[in-house]
N, C-alpha and C. Protein backbone atom coordinates (compact mmCIF):
# COMPACT_ATOMS: atom_id res chain seq x y z
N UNK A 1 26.88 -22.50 170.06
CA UNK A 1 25.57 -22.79 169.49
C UNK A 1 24.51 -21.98 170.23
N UNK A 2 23.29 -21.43 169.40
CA UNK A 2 22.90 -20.53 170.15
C UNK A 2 21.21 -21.43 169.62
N UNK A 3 20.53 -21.37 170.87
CA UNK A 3 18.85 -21.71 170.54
C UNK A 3 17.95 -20.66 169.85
N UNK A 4 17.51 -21.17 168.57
CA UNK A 4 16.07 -20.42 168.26
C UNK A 4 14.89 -19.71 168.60
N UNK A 5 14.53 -18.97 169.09
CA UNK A 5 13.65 -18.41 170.13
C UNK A 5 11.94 -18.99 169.93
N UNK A 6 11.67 -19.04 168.66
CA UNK A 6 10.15 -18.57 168.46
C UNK A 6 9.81 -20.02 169.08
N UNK A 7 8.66 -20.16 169.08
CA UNK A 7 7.89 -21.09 169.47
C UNK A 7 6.85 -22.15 168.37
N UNK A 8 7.69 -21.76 167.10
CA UNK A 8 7.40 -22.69 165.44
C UNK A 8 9.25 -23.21 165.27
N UNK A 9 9.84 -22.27 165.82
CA UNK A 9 11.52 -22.84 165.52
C UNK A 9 11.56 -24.54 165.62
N UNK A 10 11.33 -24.97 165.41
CA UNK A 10 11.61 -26.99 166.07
C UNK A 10 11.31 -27.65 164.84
N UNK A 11 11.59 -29.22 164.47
CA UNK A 11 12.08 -30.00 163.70
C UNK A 11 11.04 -31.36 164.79
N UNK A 12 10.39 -32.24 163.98
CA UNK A 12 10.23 -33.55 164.19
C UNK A 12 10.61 -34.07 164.08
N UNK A 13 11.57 -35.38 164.64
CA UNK A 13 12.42 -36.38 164.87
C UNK A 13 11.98 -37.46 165.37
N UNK A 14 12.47 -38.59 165.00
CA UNK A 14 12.20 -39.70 165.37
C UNK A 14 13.43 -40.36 166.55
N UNK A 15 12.95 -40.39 167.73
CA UNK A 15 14.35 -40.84 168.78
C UNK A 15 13.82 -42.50 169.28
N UNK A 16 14.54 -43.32 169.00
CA UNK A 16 14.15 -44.68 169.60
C UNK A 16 12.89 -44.93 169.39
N UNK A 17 11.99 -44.79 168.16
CA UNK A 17 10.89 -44.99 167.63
C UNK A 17 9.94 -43.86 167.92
N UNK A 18 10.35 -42.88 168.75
CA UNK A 18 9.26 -41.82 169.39
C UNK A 18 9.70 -40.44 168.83
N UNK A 19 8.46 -40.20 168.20
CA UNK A 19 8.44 -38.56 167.45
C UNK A 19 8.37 -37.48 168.39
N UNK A 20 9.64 -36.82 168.25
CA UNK A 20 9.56 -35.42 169.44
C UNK A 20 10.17 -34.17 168.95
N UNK A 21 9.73 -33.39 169.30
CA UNK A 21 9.87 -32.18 169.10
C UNK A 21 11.06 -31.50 169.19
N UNK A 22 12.14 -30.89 168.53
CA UNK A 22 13.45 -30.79 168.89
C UNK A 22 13.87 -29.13 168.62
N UNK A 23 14.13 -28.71 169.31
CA UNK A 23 14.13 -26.78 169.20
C UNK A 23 15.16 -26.65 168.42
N UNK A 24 15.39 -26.07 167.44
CA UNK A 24 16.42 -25.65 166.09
C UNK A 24 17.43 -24.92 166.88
N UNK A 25 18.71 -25.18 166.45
CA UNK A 25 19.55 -24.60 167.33
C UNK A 25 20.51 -23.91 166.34
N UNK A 26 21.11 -22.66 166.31
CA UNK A 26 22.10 -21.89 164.85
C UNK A 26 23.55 -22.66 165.36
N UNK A 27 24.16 -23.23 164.85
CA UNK A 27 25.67 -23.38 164.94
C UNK A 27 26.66 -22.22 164.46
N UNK A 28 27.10 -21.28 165.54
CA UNK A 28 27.64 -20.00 165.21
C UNK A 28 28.92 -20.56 164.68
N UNK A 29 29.53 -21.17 164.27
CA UNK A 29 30.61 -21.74 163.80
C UNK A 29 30.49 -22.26 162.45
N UNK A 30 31.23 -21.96 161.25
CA UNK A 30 31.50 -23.14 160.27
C UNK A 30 31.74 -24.70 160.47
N UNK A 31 31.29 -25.52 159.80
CA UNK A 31 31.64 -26.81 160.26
C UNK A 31 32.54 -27.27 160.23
N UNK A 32 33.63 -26.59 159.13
CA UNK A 32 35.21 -27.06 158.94
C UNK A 32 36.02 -26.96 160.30
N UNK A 33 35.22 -25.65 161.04
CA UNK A 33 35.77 -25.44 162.16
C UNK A 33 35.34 -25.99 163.72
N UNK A 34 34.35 -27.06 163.33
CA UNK A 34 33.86 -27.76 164.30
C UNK A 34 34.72 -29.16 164.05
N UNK A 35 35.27 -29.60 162.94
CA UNK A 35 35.29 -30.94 162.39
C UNK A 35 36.71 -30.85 163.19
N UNK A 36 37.68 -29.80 162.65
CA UNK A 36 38.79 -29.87 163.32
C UNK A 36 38.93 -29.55 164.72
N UNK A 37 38.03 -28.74 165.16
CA UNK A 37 38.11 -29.49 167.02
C UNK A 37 37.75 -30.74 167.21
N UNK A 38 36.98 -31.43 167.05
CA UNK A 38 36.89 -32.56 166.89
C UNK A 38 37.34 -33.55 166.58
N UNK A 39 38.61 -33.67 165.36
CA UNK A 39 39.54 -34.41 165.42
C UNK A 39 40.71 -34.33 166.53
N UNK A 40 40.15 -33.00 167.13
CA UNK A 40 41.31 -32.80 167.95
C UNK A 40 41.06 -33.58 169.15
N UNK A 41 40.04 -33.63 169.55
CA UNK A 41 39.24 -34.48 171.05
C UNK A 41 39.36 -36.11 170.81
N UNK A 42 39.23 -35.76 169.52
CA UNK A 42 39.11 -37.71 169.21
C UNK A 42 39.79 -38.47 167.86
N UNK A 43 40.85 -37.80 168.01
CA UNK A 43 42.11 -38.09 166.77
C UNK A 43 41.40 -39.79 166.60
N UNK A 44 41.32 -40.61 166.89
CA UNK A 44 41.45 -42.04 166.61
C UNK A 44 40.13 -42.14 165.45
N UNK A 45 39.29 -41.32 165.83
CA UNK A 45 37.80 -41.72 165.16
C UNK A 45 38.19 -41.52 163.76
N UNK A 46 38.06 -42.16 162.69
CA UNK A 46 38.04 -42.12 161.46
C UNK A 46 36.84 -42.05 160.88
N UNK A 47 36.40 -40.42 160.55
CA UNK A 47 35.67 -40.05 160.17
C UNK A 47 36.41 -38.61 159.03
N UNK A 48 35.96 -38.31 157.63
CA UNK A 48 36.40 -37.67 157.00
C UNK A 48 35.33 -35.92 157.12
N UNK A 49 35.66 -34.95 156.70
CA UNK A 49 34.61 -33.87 156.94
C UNK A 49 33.15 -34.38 156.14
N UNK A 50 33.46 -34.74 155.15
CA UNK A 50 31.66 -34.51 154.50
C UNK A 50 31.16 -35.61 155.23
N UNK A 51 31.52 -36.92 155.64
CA UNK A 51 30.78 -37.59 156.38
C UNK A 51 30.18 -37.02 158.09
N UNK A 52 31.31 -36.30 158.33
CA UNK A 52 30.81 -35.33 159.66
C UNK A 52 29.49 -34.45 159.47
N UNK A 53 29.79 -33.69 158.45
CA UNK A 53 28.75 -32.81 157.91
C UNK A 53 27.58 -33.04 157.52
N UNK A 54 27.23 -34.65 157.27
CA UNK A 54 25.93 -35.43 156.94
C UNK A 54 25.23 -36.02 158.21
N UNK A 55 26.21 -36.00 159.52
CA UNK A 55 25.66 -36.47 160.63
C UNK A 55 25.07 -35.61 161.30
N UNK A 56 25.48 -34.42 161.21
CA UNK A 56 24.59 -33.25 161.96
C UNK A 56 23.32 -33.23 161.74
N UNK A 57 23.28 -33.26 163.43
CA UNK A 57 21.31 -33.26 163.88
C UNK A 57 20.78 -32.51 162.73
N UNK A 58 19.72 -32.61 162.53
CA UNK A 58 18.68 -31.59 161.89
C UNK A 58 18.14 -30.82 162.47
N UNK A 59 18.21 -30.59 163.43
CA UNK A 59 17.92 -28.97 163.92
C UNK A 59 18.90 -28.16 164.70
N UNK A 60 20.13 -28.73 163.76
CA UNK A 60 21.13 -28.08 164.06
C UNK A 60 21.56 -27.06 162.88
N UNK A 61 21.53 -26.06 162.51
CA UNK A 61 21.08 -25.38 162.00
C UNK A 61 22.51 -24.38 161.28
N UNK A 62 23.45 -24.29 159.87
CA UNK A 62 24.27 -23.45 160.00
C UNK A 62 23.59 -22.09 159.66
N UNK A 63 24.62 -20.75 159.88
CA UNK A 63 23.66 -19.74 160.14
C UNK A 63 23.57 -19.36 158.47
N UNK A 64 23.50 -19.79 157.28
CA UNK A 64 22.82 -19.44 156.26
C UNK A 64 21.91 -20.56 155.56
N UNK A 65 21.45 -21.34 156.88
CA UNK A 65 20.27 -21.72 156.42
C UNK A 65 19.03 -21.24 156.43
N UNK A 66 18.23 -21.76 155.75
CA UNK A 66 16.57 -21.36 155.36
C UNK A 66 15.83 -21.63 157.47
N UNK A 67 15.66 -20.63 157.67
CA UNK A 67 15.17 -20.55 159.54
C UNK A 67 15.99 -20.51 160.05
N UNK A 68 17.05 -19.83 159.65
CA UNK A 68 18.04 -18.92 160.91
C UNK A 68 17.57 -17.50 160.92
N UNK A 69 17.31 -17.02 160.33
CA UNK A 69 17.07 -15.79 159.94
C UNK A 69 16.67 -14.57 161.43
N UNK A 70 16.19 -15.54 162.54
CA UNK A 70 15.48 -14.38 163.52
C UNK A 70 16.35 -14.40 164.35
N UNK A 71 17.92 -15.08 164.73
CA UNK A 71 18.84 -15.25 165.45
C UNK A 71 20.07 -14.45 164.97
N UNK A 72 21.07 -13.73 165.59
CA UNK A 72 22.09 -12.93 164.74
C UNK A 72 23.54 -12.87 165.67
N UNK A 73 24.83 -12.74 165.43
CA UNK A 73 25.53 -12.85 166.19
C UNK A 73 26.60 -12.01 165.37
N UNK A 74 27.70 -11.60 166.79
CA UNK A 74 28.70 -10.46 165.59
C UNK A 74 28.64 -10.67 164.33
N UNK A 75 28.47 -9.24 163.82
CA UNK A 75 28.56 -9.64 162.24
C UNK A 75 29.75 -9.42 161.86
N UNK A 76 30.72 -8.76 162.46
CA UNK A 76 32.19 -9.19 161.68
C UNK A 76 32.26 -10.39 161.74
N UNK A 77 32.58 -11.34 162.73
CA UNK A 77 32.78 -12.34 162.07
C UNK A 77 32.12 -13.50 161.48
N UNK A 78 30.80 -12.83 161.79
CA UNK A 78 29.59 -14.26 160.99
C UNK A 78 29.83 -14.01 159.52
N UNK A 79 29.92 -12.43 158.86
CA UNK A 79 29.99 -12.49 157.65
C UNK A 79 31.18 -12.83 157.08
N UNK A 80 32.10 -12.75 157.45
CA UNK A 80 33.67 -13.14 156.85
C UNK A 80 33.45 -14.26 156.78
N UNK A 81 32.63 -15.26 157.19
CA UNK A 81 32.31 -16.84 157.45
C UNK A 81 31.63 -17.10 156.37
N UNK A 82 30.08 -15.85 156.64
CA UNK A 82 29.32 -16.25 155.11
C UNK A 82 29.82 -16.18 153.90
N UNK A 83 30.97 -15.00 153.74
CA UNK A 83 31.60 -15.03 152.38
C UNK A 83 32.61 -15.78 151.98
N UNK A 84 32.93 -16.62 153.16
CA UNK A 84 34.24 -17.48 153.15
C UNK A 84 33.20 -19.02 152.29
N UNK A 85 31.78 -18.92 152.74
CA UNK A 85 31.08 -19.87 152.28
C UNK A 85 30.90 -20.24 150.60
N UNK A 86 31.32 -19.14 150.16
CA UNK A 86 30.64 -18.78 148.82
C UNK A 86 32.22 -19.34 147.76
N UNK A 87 32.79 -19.31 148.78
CA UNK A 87 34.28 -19.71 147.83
C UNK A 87 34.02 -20.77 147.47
N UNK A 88 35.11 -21.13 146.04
CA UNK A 88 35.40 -22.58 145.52
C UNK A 88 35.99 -23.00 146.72
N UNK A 89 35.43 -24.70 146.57
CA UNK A 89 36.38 -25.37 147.93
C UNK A 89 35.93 -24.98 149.44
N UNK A 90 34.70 -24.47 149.64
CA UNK A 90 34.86 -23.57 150.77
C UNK A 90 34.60 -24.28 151.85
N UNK A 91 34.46 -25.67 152.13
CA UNK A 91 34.53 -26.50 153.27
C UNK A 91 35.96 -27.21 153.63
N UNK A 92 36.84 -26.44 152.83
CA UNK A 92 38.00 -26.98 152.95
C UNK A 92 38.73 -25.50 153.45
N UNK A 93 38.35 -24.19 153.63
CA UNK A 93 38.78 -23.04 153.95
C UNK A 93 37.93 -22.09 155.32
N UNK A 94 39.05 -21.85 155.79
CA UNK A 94 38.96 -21.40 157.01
C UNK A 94 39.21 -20.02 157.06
N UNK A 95 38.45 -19.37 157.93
CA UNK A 95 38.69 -17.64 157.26
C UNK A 95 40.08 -17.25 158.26
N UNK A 96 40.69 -17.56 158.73
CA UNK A 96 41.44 -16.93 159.78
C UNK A 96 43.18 -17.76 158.63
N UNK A 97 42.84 -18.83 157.50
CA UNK A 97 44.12 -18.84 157.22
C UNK A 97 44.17 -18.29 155.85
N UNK A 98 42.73 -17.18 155.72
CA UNK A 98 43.09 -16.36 154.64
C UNK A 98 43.55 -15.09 155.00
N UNK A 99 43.24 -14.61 156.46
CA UNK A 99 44.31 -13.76 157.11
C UNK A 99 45.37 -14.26 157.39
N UNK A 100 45.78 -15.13 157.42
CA UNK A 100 47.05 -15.01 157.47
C UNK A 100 48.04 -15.15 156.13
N UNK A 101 47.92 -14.83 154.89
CA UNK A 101 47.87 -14.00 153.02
C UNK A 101 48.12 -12.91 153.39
N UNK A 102 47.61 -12.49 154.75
CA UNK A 102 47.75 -10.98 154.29
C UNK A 102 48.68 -10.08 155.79
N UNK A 103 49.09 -11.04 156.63
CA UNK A 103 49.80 -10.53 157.87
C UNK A 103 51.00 -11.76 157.96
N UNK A 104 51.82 -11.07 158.26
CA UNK A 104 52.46 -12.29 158.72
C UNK A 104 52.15 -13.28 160.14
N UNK A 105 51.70 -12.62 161.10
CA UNK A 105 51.20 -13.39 162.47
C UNK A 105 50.35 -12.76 162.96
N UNK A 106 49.32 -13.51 162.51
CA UNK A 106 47.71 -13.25 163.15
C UNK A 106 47.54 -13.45 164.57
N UNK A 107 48.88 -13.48 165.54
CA UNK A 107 48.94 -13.54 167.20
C UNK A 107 49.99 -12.02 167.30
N UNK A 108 50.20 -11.51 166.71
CA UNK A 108 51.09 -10.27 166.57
C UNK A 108 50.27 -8.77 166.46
N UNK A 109 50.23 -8.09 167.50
CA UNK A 109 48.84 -7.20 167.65
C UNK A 109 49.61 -6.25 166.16
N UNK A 110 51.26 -5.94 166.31
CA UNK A 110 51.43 -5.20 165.00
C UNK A 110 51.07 -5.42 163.82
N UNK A 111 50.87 -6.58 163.49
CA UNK A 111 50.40 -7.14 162.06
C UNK A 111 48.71 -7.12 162.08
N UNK A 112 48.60 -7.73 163.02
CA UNK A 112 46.78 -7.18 163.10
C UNK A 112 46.49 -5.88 162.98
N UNK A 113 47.31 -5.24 163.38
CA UNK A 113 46.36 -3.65 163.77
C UNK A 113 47.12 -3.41 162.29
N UNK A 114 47.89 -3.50 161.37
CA UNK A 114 48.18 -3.53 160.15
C UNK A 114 49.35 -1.99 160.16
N UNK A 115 50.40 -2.41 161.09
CA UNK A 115 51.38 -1.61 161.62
C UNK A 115 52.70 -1.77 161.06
N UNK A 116 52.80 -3.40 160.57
CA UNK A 116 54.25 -4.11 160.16
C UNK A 116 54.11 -3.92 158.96
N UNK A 117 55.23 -3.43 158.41
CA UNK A 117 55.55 -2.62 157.32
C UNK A 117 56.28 -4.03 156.58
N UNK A 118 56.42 -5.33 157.31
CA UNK A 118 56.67 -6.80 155.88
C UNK A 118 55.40 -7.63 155.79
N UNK A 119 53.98 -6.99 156.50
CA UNK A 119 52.84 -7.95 156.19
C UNK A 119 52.88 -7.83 154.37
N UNK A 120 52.25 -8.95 154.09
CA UNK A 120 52.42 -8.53 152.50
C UNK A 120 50.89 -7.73 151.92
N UNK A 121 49.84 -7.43 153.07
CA UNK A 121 48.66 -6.67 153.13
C UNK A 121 47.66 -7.03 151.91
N UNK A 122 46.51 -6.51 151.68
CA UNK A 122 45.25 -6.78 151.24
C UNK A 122 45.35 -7.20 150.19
N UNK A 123 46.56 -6.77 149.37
CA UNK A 123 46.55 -6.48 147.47
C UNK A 123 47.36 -8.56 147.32
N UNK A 124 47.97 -8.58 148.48
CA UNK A 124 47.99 -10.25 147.95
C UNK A 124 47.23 -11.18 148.80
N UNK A 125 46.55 -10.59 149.27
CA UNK A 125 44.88 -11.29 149.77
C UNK A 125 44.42 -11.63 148.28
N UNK A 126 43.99 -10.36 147.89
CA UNK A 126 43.10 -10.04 146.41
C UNK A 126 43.77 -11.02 145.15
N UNK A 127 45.24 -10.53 145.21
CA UNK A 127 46.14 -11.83 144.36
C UNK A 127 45.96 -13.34 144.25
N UNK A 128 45.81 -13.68 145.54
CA UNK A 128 45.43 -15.16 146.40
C UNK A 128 44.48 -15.68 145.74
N UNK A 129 42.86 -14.95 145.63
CA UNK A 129 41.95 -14.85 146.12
C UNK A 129 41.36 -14.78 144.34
N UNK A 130 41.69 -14.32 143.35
CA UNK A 130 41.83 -14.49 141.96
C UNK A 130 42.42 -15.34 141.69
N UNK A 131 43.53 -15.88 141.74
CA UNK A 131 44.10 -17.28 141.74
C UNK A 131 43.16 -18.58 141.84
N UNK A 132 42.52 -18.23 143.08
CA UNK A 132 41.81 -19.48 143.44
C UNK A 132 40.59 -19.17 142.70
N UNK A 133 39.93 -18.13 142.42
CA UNK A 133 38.89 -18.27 141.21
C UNK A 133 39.15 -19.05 139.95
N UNK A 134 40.34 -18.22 139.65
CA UNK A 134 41.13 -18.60 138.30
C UNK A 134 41.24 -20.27 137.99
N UNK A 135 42.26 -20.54 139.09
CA UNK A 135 42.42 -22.29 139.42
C UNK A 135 40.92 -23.16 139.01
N UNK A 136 39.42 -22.78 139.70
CA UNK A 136 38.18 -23.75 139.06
C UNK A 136 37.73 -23.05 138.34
N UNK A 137 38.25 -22.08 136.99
CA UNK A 137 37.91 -21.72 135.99
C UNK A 137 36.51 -21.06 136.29
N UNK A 138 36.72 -19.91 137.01
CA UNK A 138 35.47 -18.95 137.22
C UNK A 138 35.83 -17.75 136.09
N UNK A 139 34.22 -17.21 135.67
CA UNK A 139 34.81 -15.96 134.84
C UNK A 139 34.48 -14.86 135.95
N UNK A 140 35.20 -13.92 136.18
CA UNK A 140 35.27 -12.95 136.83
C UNK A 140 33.82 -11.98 136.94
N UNK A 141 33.28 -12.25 135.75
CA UNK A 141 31.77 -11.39 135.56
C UNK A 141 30.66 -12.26 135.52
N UNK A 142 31.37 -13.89 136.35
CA UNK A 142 30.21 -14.57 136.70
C UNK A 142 29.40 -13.87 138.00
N UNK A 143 28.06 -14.19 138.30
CA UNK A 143 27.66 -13.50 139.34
C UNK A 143 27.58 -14.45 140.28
N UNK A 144 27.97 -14.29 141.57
CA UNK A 144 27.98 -14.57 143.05
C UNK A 144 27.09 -14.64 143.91
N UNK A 145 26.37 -15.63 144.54
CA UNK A 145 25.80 -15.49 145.84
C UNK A 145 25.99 -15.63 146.61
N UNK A 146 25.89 -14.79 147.84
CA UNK A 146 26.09 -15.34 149.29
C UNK A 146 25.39 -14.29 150.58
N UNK A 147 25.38 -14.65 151.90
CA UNK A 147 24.87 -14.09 152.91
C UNK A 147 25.02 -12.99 153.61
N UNK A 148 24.49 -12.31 154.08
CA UNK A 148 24.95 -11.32 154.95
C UNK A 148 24.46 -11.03 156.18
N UNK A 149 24.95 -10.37 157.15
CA UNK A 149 23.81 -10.10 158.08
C UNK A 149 23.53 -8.70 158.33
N UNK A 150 22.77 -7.90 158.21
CA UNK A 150 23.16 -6.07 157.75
C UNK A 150 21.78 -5.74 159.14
N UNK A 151 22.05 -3.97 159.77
CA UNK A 151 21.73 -3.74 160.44
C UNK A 151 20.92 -2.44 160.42
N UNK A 152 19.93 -2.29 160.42
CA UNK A 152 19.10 -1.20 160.17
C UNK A 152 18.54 -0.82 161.78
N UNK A 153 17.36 -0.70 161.41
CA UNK A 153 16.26 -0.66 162.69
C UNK A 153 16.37 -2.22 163.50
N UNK A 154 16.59 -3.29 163.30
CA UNK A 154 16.43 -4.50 163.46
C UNK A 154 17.54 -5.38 162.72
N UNK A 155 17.89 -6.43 162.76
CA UNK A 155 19.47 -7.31 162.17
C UNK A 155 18.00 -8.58 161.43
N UNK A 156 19.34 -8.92 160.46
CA UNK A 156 18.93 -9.40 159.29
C UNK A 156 19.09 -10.23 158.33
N UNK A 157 19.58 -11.43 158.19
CA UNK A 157 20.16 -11.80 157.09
C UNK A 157 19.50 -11.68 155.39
N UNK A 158 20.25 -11.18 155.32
CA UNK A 158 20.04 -10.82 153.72
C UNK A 158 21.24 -11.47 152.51
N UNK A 159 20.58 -11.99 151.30
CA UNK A 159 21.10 -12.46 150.37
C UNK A 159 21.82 -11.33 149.48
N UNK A 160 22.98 -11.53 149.35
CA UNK A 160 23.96 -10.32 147.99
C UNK A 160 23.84 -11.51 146.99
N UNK A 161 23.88 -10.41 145.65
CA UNK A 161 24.44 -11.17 144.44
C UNK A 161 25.26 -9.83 144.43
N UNK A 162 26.53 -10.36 143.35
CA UNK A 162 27.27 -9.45 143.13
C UNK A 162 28.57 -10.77 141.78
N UNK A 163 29.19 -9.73 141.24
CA UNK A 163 30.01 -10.81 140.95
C UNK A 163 31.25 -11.10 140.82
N UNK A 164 31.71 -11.79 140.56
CA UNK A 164 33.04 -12.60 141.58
C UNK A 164 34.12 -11.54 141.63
N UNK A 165 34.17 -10.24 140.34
CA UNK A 165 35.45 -9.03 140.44
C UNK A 165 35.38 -8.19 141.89
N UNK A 166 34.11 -8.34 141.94
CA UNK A 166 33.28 -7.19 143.00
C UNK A 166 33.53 -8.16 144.42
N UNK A 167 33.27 -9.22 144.10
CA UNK A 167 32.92 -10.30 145.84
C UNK A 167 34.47 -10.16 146.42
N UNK A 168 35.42 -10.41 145.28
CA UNK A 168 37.16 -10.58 145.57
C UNK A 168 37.27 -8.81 146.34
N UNK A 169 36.91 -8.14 146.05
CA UNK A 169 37.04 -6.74 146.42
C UNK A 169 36.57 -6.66 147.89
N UNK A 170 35.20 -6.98 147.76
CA UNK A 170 34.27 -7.32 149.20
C UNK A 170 35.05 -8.08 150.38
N UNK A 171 35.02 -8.76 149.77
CA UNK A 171 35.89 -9.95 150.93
C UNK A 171 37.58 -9.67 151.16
N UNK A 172 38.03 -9.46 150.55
CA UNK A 172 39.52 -8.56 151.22
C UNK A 172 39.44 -7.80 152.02
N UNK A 173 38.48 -6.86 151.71
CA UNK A 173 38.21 -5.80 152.63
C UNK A 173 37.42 -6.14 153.46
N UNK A 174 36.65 -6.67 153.66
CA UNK A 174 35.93 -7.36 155.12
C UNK A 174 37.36 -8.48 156.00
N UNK A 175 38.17 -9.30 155.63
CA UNK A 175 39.19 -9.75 155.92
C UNK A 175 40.16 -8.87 156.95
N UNK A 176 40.49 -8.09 155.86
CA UNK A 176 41.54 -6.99 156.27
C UNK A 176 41.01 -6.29 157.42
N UNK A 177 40.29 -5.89 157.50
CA UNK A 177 39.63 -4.93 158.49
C UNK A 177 39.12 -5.83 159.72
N UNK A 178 38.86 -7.29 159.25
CA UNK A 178 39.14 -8.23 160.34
C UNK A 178 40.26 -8.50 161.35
N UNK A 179 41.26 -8.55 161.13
CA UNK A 179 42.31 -8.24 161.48
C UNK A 179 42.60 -7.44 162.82
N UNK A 180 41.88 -6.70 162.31
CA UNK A 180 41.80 -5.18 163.49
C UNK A 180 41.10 -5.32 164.53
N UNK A 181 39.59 -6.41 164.17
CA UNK A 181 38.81 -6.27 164.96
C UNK A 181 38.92 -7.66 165.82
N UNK A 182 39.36 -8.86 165.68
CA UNK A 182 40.39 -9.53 166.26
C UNK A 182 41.15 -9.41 166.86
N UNK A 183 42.40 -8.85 166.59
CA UNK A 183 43.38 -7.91 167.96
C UNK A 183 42.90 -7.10 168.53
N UNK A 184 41.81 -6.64 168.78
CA UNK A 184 40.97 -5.73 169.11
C UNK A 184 40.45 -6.33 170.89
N UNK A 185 39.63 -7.47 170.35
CA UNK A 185 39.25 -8.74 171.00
C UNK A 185 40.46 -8.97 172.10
N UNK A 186 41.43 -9.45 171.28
CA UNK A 186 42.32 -10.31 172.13
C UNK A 186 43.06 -9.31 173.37
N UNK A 187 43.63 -8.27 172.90
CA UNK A 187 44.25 -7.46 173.22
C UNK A 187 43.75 -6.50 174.14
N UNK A 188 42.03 -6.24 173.88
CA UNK A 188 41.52 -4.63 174.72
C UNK A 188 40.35 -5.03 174.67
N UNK A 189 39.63 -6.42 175.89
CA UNK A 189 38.37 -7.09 175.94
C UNK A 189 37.08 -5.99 176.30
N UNK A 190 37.79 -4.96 176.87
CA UNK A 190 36.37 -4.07 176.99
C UNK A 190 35.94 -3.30 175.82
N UNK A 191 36.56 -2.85 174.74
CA UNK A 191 36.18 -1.90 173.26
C UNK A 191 35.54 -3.28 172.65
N UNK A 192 36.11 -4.66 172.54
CA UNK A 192 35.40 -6.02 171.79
C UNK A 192 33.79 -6.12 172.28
N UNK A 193 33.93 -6.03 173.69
CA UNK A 193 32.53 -6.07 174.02
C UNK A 193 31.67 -4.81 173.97
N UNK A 194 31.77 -4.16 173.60
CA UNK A 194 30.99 -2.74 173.51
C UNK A 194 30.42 -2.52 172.16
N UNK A 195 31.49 -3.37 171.33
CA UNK A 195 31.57 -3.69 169.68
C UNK A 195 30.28 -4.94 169.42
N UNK A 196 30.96 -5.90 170.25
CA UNK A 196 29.91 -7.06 170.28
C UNK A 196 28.34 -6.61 170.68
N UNK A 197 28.37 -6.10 171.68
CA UNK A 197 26.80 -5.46 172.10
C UNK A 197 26.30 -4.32 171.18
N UNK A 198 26.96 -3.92 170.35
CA UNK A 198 26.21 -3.09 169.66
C UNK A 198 25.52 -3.62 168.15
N UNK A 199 26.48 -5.38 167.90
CA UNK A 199 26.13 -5.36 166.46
C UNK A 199 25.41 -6.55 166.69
N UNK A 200 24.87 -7.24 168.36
CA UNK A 200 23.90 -8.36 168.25
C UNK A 200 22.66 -7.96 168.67
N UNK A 201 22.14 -8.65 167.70
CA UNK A 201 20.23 -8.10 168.03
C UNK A 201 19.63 -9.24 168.74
């Protein structure tokens, strides 16, 4: 979780009858992927995801909400997140087990670096990935929204439309090329961080 900088970033709250000021904070994480650490710390609590997802503070902030905008963090993987957002079902999907559609072991630097000649690779990502359009009856030349974070002079989140033939195209290939930049990370921590410092503003 990363804090808001400006000095308008904050939310009024009411704590034990007293109104206070609370600094907006970005949750660099999806919540699907907060919910399941969390069951993991406290298996007993019977709590389901959307009820998790309604308890979050209010100035807790995911990063394609309305006042995240001046905060930015790798954009490989914030955007594979934002476009993972835009899917049918998409609080029920996790971007790391749509790489694994397209490698066989996403802990296997050969299949990451996209070396293993039995990954079944991008084209049954894309297969997958039409399916699951197909399945809640999307038309293919419906149009799409979702987030981005793009880098000019200054970082940015910016809104794409595009539509769903084009997004399935987009998002494989942001996936796939994930892959790389993941074993990248795990495998050779000084090129990750050189990567990381160049794409956070």
């Amino acid at each position: 979780m990363r804090q808001c900088p400006g000095k308008k970033d904050f939310v009024s709250v009411r704590i034990n009858n007293v109104k206070v000021h609370k600094q907006k904070c970005l949750i660099l994480v999806q919540l699907k992927e907060l919910y399941l650490e969390f069951k993991k710390l406290y298996p007993k609590h019977k709590v389901g995801l959307n009820k998790f997802c309604e308890l979050r503070p209010k100035w807790c902030l995911t990063v394609d909400s309305s006042g995240s905008h001046s905060v930015c963090v790798c954009s490989y993987h914030q955007n594979a997140k934002l476009m993972c957002s835009a899917l049918p079902n998409s609080h029920l999907i996790y971007y790391k087990d749509l790489m694994k559609v397209c490698v066989c072991n996403i802990d296997s630097r050969n299949c990451m670096f996209h070396l293993c000649s039995n990954c079944p690779g991008k084209i049954n990502l894309k297969t997958y990935l039409e399916n699951m359009f197909e399945k809640n009856d999307f038309d293919f030349d419906y149009q799409i929204t979702y987030k981005q974070w793009v880098s000019t002079d200054q970082t940015a989140l910016i809104t794409v439309q595009t539509s769903i033939s084009e997004f399935i195209e987009t998002i494989s290939e942001t996936l796939y090329d994930l892959c790389h930049h993941i074993s990248s990370k795990k495998h050779n921590p000084p090129t990750y961080q050189r990567q990381k410092e160049h794409y956070i503003g």
